[in-house]
C-alpha atoms as a PDB file:
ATOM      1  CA  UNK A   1       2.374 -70.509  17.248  1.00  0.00           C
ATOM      2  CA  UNK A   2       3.629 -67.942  19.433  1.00  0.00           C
ATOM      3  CA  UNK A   3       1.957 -65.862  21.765  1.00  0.00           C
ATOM      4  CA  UNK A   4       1.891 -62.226  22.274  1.00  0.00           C
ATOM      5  CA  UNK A   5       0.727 -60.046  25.425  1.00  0.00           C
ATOM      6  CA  UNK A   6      -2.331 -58.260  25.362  1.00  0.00           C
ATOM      7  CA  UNK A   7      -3.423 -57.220  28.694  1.00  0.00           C
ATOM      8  CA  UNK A   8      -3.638 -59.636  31.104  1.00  0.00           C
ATOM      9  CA  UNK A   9      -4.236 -62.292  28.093  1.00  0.00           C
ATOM     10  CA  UNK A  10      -2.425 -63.600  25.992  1.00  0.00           C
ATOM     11  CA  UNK A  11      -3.295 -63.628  21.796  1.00  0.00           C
ATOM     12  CA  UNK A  12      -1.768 -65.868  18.351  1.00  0.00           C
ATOM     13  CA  UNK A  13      -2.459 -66.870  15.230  1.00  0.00           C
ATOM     14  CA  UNK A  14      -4.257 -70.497  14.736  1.00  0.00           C
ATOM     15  CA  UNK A  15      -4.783 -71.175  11.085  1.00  0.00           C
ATOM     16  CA  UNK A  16      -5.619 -67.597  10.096  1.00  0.00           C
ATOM     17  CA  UNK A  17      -7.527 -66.967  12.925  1.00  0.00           C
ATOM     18  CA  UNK A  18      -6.663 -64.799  16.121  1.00  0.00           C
ATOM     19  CA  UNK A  19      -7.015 -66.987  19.366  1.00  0.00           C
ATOM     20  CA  UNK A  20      -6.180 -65.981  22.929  1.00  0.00           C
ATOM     21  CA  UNK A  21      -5.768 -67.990  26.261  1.00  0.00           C
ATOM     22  CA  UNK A  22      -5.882 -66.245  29.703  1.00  0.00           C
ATOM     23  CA  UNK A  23      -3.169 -65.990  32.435  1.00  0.00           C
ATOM     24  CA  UNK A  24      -3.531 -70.185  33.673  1.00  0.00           C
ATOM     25  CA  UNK A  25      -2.845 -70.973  30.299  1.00  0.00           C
ATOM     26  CA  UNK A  26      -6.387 -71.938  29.355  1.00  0.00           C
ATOM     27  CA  UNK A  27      -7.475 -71.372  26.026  1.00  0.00           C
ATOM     28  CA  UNK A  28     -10.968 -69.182  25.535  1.00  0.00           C
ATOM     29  CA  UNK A  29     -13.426 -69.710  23.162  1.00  0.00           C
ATOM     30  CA  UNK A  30     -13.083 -66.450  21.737  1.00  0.00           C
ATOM     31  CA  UNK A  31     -11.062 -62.975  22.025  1.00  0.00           C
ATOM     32  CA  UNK A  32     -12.499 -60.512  24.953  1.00  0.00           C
ATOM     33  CA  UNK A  33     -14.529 -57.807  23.536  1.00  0.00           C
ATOM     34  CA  UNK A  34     -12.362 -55.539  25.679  1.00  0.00           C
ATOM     35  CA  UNK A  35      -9.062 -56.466  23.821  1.00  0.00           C
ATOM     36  CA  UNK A  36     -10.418 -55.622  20.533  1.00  0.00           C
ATOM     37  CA  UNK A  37      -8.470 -52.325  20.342  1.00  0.00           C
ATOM     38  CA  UNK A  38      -5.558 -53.733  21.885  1.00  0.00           C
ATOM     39  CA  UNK A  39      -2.562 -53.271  20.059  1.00  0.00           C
ATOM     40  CA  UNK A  40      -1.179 -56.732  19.565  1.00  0.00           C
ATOM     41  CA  UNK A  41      -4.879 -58.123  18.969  1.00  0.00           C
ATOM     42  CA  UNK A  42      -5.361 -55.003  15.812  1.00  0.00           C
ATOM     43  CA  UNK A  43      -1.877 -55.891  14.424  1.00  0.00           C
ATOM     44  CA  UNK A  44      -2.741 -59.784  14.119  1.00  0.00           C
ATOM     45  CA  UNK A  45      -6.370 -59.298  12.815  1.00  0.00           C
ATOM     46  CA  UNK A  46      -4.356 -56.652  10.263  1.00  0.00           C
ATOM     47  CA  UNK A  47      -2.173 -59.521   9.386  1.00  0.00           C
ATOM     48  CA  UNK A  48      -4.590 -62.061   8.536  1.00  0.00           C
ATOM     49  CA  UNK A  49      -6.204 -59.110   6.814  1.00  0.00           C
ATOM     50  CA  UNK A  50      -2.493 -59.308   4.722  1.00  0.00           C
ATOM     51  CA  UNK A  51      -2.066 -62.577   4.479  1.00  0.00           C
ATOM     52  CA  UNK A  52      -5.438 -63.611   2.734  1.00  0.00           C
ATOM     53  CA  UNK A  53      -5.008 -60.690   0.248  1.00  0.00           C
ATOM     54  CA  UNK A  54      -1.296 -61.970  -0.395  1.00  0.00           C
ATOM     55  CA  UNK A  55      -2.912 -65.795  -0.472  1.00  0.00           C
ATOM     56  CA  UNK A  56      -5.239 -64.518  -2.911  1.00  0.00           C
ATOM     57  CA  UNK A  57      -2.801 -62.254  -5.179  1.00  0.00           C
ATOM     58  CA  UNK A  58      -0.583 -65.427  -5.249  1.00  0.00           C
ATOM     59  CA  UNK A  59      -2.994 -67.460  -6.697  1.00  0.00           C
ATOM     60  CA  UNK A  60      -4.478 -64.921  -9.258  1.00  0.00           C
ATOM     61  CA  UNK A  61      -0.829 -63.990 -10.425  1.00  0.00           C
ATOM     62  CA  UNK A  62      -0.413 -68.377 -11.271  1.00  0.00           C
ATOM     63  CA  UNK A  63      -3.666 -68.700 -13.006  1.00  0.00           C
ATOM     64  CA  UNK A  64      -2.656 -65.065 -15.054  1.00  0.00           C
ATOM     65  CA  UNK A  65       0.462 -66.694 -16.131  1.00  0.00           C
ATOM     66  CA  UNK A  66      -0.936 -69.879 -17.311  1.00  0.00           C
ATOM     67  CA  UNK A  67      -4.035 -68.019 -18.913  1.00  0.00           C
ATOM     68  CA  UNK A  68      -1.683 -65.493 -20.858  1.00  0.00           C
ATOM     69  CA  UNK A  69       0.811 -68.536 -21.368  1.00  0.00           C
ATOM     70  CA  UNK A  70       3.802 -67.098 -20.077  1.00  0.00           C
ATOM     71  CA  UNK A  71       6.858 -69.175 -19.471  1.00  0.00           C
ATOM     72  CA  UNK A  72       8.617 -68.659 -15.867  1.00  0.00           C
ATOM     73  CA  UNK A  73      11.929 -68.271 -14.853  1.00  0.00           C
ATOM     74  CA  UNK A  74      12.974 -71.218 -13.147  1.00  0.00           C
ATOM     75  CA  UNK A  75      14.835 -68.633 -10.428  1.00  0.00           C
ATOM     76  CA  UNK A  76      11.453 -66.746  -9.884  1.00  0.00           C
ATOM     77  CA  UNK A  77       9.555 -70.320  -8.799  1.00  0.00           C
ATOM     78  CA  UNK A  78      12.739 -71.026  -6.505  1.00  0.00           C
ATOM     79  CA  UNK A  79      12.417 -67.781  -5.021  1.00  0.00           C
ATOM     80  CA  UNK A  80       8.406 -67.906  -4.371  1.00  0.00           C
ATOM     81  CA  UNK A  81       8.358 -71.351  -3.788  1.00  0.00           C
ATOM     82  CA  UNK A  82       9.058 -71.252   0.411  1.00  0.00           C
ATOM     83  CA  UNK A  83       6.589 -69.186   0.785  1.00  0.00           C
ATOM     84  CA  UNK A  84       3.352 -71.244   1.571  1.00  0.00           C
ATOM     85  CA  UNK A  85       0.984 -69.302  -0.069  1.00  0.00           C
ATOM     86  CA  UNK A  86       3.005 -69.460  -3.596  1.00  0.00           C
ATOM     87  CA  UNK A  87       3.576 -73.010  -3.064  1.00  0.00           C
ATOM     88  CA  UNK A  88       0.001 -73.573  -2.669  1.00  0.00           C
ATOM     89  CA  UNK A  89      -0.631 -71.952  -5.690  1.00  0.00           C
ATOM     90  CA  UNK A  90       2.013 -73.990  -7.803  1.00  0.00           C
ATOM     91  CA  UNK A  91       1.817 -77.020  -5.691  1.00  0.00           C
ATOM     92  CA  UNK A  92       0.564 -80.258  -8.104  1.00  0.00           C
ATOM     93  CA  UNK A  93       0.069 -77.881 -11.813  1.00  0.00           C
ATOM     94  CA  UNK A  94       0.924 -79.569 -14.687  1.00  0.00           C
ATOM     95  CA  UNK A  95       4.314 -78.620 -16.157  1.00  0.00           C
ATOM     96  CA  UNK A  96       5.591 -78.887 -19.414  1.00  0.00           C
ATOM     97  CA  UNK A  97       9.006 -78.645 -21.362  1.00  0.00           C
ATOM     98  CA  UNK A  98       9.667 -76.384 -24.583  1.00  0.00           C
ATOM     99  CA  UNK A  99       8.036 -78.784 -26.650  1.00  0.00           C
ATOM    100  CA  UNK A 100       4.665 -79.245 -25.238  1.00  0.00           C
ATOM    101  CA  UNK A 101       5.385 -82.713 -24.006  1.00  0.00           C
ATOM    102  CA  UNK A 102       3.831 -83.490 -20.476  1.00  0.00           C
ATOM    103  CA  UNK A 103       7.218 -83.542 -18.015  1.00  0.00           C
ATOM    104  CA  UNK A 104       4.990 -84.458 -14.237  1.00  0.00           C
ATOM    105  CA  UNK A 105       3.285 -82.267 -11.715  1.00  0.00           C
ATOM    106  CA  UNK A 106       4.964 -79.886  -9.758  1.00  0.00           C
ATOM    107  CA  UNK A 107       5.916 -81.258  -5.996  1.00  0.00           C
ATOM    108  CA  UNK A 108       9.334 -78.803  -5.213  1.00  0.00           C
ATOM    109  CA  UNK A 109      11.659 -76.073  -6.302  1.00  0.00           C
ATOM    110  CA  UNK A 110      14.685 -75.628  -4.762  1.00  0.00           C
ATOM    111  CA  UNK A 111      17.461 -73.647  -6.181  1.00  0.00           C
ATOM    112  CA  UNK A 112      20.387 -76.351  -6.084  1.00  0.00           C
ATOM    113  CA  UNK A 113      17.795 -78.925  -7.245  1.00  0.00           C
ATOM    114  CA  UNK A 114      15.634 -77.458  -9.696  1.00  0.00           C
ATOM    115  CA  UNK A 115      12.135 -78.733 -10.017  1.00  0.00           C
ATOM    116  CA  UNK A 116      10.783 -82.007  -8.456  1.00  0.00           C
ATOM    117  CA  UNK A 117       8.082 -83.666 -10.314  1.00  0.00           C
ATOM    118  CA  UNK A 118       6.127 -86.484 -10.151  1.00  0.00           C
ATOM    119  CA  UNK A 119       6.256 -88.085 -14.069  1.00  0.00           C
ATOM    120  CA  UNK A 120       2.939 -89.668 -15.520  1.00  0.00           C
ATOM    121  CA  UNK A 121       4.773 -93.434 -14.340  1.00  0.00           C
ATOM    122  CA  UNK A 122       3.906 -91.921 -10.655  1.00  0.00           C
ATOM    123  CA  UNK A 123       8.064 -91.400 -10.519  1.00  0.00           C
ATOM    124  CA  UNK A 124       9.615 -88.141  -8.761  1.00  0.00           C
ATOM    125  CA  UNK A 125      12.095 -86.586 -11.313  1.00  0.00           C
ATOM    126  CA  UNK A 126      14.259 -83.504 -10.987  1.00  0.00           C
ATOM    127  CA  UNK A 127      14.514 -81.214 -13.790  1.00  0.00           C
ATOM    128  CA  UNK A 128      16.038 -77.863 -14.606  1.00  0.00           C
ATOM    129  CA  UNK A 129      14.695 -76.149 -17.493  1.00  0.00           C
ATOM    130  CA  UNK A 130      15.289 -72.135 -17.405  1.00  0.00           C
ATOM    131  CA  UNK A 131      12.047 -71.852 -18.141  1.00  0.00           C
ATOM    132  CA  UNK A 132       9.206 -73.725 -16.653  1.00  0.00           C
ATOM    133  CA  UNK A 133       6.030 -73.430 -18.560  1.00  0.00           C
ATOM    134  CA  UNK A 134       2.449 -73.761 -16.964  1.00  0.00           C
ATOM    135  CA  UNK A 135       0.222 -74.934 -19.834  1.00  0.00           C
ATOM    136  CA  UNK A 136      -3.110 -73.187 -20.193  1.00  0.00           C
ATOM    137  CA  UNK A 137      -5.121 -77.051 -19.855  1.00  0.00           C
ATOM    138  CA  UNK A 138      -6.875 -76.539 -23.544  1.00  0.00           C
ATOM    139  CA  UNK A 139      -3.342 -77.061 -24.648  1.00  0.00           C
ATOM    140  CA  UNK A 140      -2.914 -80.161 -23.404  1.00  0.00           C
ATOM    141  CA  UNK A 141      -3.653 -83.121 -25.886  1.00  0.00           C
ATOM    142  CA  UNK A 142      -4.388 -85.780 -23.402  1.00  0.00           C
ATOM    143  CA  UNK A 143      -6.005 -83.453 -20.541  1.00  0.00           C
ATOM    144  CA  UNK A 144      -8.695 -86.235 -19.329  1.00  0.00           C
ATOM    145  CA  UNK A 145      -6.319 -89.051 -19.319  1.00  0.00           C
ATOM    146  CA  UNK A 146      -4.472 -86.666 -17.037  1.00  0.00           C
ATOM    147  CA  UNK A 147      -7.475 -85.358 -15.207  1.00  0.00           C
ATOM    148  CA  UNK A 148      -7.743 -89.440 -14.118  1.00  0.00           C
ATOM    149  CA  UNK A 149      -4.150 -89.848 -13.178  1.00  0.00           C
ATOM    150  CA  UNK A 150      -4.357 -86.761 -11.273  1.00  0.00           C
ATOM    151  CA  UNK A 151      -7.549 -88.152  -9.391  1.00  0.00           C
ATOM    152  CA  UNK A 152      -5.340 -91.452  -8.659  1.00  0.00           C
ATOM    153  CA  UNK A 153      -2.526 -89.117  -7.308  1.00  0.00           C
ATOM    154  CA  UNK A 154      -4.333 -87.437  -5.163  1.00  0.00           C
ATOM    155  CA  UNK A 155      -3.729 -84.409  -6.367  1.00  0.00           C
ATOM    156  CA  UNK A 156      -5.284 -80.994  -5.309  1.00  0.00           C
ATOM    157  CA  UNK A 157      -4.442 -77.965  -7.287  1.00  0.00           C
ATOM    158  CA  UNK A 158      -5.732 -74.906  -5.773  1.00  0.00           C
ATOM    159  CA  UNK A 159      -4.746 -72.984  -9.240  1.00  0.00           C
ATOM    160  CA  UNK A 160      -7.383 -74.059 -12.202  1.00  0.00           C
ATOM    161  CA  UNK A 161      -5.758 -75.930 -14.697  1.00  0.00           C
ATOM    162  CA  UNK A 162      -6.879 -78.962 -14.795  1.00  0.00           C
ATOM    163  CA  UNK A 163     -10.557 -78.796 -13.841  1.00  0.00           C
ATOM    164  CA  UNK A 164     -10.781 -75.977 -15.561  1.00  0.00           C
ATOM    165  CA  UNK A 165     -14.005 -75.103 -17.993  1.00  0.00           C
ATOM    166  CA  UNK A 166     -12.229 -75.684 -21.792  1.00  0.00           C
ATOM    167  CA  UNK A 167     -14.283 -75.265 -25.161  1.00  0.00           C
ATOM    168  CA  UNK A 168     -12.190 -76.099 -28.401  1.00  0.00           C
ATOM    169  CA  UNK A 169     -13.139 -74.385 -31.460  1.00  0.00           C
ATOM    170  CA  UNK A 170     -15.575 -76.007 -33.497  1.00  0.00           C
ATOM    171  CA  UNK A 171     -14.470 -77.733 -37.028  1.00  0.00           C
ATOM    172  CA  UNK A 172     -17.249 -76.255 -39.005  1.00  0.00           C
ATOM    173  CA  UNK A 173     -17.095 -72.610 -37.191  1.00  0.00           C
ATOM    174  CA  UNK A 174     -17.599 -70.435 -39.861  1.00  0.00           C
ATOM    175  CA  UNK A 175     -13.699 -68.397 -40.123  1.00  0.00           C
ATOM    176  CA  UNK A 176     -14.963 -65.191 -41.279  1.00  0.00           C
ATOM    177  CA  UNK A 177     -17.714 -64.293 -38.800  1.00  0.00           C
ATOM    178  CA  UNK A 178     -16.721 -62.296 -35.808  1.00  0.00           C
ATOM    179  CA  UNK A 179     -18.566 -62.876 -33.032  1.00  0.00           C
ATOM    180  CA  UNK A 180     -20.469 -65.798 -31.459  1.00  0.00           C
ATOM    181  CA  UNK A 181     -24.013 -65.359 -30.374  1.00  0.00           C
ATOM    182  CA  UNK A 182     -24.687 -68.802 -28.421  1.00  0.00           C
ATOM    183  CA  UNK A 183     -24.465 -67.208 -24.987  1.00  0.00           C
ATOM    184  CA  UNK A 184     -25.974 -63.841 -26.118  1.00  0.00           C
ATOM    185  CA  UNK A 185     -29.914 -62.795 -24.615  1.00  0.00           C
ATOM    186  CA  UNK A 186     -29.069 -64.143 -21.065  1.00  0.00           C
ATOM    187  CA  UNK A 187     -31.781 -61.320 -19.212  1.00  0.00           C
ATOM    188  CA  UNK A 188     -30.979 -59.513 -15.878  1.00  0.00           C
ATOM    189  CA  UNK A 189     -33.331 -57.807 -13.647  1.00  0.00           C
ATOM    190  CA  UNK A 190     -30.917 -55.299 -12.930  1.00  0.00           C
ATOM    191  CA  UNK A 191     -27.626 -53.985 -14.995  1.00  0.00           C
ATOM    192  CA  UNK A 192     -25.761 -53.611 -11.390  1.00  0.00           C
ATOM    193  CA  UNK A 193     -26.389 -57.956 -10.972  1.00  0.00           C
ATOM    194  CA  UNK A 194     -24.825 -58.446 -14.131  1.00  0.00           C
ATOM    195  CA  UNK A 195     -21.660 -56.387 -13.122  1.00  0.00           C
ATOM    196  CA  UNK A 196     -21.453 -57.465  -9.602  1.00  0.00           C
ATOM    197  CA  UNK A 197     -21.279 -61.197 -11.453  1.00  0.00           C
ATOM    198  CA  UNK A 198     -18.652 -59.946 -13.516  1.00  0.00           C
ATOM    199  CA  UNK A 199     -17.009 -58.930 -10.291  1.00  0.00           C
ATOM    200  CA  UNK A 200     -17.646 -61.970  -8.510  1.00  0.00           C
ATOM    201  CA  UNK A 201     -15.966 -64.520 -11.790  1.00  0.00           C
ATOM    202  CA  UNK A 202     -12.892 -62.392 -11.640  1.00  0.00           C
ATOM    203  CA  UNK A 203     -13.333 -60.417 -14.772  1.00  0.00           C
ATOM    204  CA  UNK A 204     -13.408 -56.197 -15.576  1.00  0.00           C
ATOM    205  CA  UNK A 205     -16.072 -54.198 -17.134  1.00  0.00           C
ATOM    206  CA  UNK A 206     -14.714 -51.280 -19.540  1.00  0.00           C
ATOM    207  CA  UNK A 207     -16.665 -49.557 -21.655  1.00  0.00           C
ATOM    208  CA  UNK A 208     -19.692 -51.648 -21.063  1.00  0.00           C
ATOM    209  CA  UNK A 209     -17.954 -55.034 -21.811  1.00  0.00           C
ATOM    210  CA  UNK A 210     -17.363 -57.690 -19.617  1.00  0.00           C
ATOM    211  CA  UNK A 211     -13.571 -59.000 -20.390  1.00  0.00           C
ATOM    212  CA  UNK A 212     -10.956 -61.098 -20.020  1.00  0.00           C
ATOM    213  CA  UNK A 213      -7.438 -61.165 -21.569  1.00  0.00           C
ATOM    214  CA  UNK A 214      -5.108 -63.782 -22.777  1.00  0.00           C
ATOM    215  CA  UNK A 215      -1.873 -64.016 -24.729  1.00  0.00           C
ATOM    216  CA  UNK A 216      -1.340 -66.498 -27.099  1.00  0.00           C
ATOM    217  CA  UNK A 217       1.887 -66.804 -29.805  1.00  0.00           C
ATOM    218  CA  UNK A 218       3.354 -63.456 -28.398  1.00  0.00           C
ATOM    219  CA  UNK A 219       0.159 -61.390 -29.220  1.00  0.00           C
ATOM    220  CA  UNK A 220      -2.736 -59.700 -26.424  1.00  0.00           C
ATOM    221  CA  UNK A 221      -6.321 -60.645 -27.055  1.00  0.00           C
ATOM    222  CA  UNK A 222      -9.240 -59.976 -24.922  1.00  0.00           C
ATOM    223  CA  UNK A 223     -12.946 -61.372 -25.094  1.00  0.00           C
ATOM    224  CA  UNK A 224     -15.645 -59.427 -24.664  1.00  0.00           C
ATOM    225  CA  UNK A 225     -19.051 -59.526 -23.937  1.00  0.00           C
ATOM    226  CA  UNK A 226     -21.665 -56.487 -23.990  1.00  0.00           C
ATOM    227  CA  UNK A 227     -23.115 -56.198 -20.364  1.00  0.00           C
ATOM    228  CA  UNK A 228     -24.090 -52.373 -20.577  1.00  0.00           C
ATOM    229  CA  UNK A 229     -23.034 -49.510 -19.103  1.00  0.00           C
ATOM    230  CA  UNK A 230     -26.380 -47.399 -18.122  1.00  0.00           C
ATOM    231  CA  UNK A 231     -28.648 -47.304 -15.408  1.00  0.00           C
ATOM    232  CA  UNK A 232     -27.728 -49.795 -12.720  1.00  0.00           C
ATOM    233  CA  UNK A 233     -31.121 -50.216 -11.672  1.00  0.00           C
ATOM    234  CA  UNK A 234     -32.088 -50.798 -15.829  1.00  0.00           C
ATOM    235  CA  UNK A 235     -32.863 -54.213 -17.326  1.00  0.00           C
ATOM    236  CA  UNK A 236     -30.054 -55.518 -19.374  1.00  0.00           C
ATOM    237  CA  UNK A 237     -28.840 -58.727 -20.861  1.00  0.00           C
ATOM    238  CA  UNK A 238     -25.541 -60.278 -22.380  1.00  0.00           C
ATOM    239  CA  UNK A 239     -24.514 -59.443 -25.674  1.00  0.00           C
ATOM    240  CA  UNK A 240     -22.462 -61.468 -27.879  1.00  0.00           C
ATOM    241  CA  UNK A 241     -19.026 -62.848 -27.760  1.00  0.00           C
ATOM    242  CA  UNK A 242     -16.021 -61.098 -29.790  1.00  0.00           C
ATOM    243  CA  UNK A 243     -12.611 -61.000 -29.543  1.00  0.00           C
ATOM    244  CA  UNK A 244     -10.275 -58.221 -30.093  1.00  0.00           C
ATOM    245  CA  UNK A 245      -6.583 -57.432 -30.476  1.00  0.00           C
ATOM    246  CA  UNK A 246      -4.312 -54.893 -28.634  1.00  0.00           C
ATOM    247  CA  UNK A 247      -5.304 -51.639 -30.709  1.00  0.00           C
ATOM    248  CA  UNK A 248      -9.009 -52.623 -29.988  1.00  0.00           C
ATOM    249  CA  UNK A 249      -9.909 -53.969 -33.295  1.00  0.00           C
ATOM    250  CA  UNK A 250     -12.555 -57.211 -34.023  1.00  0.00           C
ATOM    251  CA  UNK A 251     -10.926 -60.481 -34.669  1.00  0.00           C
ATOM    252  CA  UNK A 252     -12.387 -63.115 -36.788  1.00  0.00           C
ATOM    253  CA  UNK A 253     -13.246 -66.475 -35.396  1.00  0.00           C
ATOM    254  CA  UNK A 254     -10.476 -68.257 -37.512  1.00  0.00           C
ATOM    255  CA  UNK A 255      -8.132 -65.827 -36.157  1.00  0.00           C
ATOM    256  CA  UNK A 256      -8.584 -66.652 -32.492  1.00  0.00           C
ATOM    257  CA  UNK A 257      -6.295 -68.762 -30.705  1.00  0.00           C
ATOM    258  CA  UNK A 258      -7.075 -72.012 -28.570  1.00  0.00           C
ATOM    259  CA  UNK A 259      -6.784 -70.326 -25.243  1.00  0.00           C
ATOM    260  CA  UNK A 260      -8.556 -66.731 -26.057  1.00  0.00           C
ATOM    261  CA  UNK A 261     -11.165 -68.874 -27.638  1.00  0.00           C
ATOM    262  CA  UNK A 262     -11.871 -71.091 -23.946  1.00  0.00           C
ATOM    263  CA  UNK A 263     -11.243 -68.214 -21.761  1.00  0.00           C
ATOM    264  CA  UNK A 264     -13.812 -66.465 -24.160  1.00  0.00           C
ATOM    265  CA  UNK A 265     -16.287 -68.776 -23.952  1.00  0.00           C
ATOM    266  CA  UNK A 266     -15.369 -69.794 -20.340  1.00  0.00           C
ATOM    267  CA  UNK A 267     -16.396 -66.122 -19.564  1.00  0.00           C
ATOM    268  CA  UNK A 268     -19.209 -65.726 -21.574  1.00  0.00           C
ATOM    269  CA  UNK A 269     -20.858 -68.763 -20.708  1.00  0.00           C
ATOM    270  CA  UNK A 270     -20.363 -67.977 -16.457  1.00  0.00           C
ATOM    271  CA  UNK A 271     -21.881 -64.428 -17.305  1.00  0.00           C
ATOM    272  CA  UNK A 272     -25.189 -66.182 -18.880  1.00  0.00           C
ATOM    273  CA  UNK A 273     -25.860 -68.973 -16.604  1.00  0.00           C
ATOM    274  CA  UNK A 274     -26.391 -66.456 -13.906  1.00  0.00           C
ATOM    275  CA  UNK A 275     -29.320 -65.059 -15.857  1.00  0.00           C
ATOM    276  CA  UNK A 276     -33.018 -64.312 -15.113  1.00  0.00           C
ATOM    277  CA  UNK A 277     -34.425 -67.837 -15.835  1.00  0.00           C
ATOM    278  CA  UNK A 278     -37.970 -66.784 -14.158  1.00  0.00           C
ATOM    279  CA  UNK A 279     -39.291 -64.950 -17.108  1.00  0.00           C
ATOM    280  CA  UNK A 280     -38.094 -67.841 -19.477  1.00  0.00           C
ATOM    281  CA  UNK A 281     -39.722 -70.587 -17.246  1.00  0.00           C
ATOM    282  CA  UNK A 282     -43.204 -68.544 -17.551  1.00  0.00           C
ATOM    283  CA  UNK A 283     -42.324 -67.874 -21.451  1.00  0.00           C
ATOM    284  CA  UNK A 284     -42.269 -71.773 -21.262  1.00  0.00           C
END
């Protein structure tokens, strides 16, 4: 931690925050209201400012490349990787080789020695695929057989994979329908709630739909869910589940992949639990 004049103080960084210690040396509780224009106290509170947008963007870019499936250069993830905030992001996520087989969790990159993993016998291997792939968990065969070893481990990933929501498609879904209604009806007080919970899950409204993309055997989907796109201050409620392709048009069920189906249904079933429930407990 170093420490930068401001004034007759003296001002750092301490895990993200800004902290400041007068001329003895003693450390204050908190930063003088009189140094809060000074210089070198505005450019550290703009850093953190930096650095949590840059933590964040680091962790949404992982979780977009495991959602959309997308196999990563094993130069990129030696590149990122000394950077904390990508290593937190990558740090302990399952990686797989070419053929889907489970190869450990990810504990290093380093350009000379390629990947360190720990293997499912608890062993740390080094491996150097060109690609490293990042399975979506729904992919996985034996995810809570690994969601126990991981627990043993220790192991804390701050990217969702994992303990992430999955639904699997159900045997006797009918193949020709095109949209699924089980999450459809969920009431809000106000259209504006419903998008501001879009917001808050990490999802986009266009058009009136809530949505979400994925990419699964080299081809864009996206899932959407009606939400509305009136009156903020109207009632509205959640619409039914469908799934598109890149030129916009309805998929059937039996055409939907594993992932676009879970992140689908991931989506939809976040936007309804945050529904009205008052009116249905009088209804009731």
């Amino acid at each position: 931690m170093g420490w930068v004049t401001a004034g007759d103080y003296e001002v750092a960084l301490d895990e993200g925050k800004v902290v400041c210690r007068n001329a003895t040396g003693r450390r204050l509780k908190s930063v003088p209201a009189k140094l809060a224009d000074d210089p070198a106290v505005v450019g550290l509170r703009q850093l953190v400012e930096w650095l949590e947008r840059h933590e964040r963007q680091c962790l949404s870019d992982v979780e977009r490349w495991m959602v959309r499936s997308l196999p990563v250069p094993l130069a990129v993830l030696t590149r990122v990787w000394p950077d904390p905030a990508w290593r937190s992001a990558l740090r302990d996520l399952v990686v797989t080789g070419a053929d889907g087989e489970v190869a450990g969790f990810l504990r290093d990159a380093d350009p000379e020695r390629g990947l360190g993993l720990v293997d499912l016998d608890g062993d740390t291997v080094r491996v150097s695929p060109d690609l490293v792939r990042l399975p979506h968990p729904v992919l996985l065969e034996d995810l809570e057989e690994l969601r126990e070893f991981a627990v043993e481990l220790g192991v804390e990933q701050r990217a969702q994979q994992l303990f992430r929501e999955v639904w699997h498609r159900p045997a006797g879904l009918d193949a020709e329908a095109a949209s699924v209604e089980e999450y459809a009806g969920g009431a809000f007080k106000e259209l504006r709630f419903l998008h501001g919970r879009v917001t808050q899950l990490g999802h986009r409204v266009r058009g009136g739909y809530a949505v979400c993309s994925a990419w699964e055997d080299g081809r864009a989907v996206e899932a959407r869910v009606w939400v509305g796109d009136y009156d903020g201050y109207e009632e509205t409620e959640t619409g039914p589940l469908m799934w598109t392709d890149a030129a916009g048009r309805v998929l059937k069920l039996g055409r939907v992949g594993p992932v676009a189906w879970s992140e689908g249904m991931r989506m939809a079933a976040a936007l309804y639990a945050g529904r009205d429930i008052e009116d249905e407990e009088r209804a009731a």
